[in-house]
C-alpha atoms as a PDB file:
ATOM      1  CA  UNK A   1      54.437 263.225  38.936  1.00  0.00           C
ATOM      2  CA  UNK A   2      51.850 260.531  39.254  1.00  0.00           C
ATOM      3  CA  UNK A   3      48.965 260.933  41.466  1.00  0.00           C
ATOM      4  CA  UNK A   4      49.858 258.086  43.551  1.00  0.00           C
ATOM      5  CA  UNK A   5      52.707 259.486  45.065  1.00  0.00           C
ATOM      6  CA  UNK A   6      53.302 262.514  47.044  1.00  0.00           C
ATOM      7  CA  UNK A   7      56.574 262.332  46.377  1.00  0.00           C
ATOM      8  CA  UNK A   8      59.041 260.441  43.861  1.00  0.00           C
ATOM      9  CA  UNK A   9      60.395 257.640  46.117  1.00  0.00           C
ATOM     10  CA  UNK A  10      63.983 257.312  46.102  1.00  0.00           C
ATOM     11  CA  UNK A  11      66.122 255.688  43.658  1.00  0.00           C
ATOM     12  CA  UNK A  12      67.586 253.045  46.354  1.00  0.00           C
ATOM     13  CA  UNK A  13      64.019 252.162  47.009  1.00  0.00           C
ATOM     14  CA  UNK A  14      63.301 251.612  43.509  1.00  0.00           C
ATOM     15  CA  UNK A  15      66.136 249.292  43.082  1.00  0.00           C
ATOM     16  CA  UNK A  16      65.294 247.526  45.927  1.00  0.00           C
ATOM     17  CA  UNK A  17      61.552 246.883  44.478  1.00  0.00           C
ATOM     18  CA  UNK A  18      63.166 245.950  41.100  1.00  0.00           C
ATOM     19  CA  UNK A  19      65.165 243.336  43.512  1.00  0.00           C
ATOM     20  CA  UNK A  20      62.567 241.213  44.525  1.00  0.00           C
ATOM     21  CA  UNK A  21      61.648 240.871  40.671  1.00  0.00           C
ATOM     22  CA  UNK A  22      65.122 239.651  40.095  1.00  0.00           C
ATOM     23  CA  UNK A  23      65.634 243.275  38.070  1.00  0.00           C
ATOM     24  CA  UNK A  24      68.729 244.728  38.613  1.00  0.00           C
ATOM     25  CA  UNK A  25      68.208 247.877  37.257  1.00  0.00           C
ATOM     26  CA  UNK A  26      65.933 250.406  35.658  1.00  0.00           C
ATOM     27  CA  UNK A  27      66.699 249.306  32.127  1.00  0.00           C
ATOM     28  CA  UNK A  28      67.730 245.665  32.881  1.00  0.00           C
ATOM     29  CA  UNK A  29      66.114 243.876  29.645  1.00  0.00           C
ATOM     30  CA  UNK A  30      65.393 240.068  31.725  1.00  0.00           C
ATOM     31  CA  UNK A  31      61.850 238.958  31.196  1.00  0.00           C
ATOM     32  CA  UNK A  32      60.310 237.237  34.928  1.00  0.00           C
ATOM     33  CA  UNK A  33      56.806 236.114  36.047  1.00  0.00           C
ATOM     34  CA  UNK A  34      54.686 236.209  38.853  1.00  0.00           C
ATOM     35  CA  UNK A  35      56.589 233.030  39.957  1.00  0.00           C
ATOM     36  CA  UNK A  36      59.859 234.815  40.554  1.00  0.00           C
ATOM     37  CA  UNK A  37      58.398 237.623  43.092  1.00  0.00           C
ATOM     38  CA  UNK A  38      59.191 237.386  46.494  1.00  0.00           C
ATOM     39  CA  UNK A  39      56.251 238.596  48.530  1.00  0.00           C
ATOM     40  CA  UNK A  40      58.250 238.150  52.346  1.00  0.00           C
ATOM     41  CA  UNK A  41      60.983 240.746  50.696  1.00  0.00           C
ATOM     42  CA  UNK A  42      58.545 242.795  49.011  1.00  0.00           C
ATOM     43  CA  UNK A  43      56.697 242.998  52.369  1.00  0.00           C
ATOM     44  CA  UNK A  44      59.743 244.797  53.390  1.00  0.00           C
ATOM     45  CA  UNK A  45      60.782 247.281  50.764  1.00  0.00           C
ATOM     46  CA  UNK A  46      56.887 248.219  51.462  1.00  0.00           C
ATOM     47  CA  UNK A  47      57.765 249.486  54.711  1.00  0.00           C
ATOM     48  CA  UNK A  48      59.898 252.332  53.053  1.00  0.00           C
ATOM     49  CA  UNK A  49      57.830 252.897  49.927  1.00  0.00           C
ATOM     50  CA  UNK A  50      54.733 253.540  52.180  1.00  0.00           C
ATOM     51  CA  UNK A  51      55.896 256.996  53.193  1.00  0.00           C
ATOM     52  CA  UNK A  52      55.874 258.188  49.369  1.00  0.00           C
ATOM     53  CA  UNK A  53      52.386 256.984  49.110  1.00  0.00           C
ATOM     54  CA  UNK A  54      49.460 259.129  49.083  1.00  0.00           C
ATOM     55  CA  UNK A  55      47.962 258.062  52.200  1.00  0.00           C
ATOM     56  CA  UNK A  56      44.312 257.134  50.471  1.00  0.00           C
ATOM     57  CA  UNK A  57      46.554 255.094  47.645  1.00  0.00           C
ATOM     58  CA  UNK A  58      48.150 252.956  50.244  1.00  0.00           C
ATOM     59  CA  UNK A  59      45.753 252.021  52.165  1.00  0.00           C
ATOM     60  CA  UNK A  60      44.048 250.675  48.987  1.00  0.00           C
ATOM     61  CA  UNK A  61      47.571 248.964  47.924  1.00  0.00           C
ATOM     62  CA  UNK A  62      49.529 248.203  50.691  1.00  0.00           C
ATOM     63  CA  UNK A  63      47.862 247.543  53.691  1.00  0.00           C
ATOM     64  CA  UNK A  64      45.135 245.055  51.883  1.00  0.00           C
ATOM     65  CA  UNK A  65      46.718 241.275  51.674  1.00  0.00           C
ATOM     66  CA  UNK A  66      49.722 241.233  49.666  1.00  0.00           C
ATOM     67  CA  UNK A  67      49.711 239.039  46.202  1.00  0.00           C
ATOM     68  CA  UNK A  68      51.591 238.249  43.682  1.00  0.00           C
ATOM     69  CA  UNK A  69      49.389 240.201  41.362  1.00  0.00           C
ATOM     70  CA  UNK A  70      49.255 242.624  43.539  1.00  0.00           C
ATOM     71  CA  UNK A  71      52.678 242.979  43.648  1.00  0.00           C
ATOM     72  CA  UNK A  72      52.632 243.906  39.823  1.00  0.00           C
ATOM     73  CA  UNK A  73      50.412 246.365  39.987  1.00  0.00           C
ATOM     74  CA  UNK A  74      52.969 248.080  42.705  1.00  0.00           C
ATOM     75  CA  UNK A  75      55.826 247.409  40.361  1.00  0.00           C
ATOM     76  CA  UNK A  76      53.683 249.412  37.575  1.00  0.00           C
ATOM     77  CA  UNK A  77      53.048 252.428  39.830  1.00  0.00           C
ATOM     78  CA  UNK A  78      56.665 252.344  40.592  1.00  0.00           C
ATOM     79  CA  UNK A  79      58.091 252.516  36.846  1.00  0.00           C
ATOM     80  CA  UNK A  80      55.376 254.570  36.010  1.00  0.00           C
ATOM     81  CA  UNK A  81      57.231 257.796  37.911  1.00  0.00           C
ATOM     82  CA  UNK A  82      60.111 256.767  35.475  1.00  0.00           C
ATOM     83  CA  UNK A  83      57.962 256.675  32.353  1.00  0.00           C
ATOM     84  CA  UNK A  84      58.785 252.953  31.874  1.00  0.00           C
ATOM     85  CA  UNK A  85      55.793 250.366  31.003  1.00  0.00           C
ATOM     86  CA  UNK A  86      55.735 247.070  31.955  1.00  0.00           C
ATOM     87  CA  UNK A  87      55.573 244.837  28.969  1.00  0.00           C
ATOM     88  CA  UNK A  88      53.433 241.510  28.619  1.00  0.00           C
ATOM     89  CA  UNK A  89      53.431 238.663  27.093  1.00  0.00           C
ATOM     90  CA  UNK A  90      51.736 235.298  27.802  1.00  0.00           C
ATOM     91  CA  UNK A  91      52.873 231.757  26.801  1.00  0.00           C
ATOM     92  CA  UNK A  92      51.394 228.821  26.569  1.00  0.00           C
ATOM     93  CA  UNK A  93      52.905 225.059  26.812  1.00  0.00           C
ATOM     94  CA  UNK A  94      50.189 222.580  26.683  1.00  0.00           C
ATOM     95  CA  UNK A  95      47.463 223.548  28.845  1.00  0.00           C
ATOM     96  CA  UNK A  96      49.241 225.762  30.991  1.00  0.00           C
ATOM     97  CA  UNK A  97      49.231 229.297  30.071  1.00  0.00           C
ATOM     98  CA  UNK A  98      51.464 231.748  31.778  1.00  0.00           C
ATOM     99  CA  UNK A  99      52.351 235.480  31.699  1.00  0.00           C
ATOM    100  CA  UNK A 100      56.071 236.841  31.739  1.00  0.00           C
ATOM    101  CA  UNK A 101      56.380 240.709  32.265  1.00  0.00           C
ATOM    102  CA  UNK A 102      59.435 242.358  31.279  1.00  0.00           C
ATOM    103  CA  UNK A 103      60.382 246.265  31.600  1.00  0.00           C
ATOM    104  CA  UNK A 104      59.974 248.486  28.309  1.00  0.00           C
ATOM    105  CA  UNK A 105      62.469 251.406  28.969  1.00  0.00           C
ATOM    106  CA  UNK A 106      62.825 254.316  26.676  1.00  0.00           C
ATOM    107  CA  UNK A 107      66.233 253.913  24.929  1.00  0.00           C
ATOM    108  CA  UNK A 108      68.669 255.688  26.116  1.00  0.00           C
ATOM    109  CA  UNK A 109      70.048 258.941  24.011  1.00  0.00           C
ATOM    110  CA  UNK A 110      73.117 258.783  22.425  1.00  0.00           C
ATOM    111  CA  UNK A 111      74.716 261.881  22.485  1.00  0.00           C
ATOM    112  CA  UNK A 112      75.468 262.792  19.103  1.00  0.00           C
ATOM    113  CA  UNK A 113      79.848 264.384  19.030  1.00  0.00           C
ATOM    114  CA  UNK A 114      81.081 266.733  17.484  1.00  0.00           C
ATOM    115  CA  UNK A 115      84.245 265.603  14.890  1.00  0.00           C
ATOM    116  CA  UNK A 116      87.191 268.472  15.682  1.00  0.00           C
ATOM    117  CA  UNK A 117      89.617 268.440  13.059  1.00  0.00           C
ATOM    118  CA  UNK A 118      92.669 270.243  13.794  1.00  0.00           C
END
């Protein structure tokens, strides 16, 4: 477990973070940047993730002003109990350069069947 939480928050809480990122899921494959967060909903969903916190971790993350960068770094520490990364990639179009995240989940297993032949 990581050392930020005391205890892995809760699956509904997860994929109510992932929400405000416009993520639907744990292995949803849609790339978003820092424009799409919602900070008002995050705000929120902070309320219930605060419990899970180690009390010295959030009061350095979530009791000090809320940002949209900040708000990454909250969605890291969140996938990170999951062992998924959070992939970057900036982009530029004329002078404007801008950074789009988007979630790097391990693939899935198959499961490998058996053929019966009868």
């Amino acid at each position: 477990m990581p050392p930020i939480f005391r205890q892995i928050p809760p699956h509904d809480i997860i994929l109510k973070v992932l929400a405000v990122f416009g993520l639907t899921s744990l292995y949803d494959a849609s790339w978003f940047s820092k424009s799409h967060v919602r900070l008002d909903a995050l705000e929120e969903v902070l309320l219930e993730l605060e419990p899970y916190y180690i009390p010295c971790k959030a009061r350095d993350y979530l009791y000090s002003p809320l940002t949209q960068i900040r708000a990454i770094t909250i969605l890291r520490q969140v996938l990170k109990v999951y062992d998924i990364h959070l992939q970057t990639s900036e982009r530029g179009r004329g002078n404007i350069k801008s950074v789009w995240y988007h979630l790097n989940s391990p693939q899935k297993e198959i499961p490998t069947g058996e053929i019966v032949f009868d």
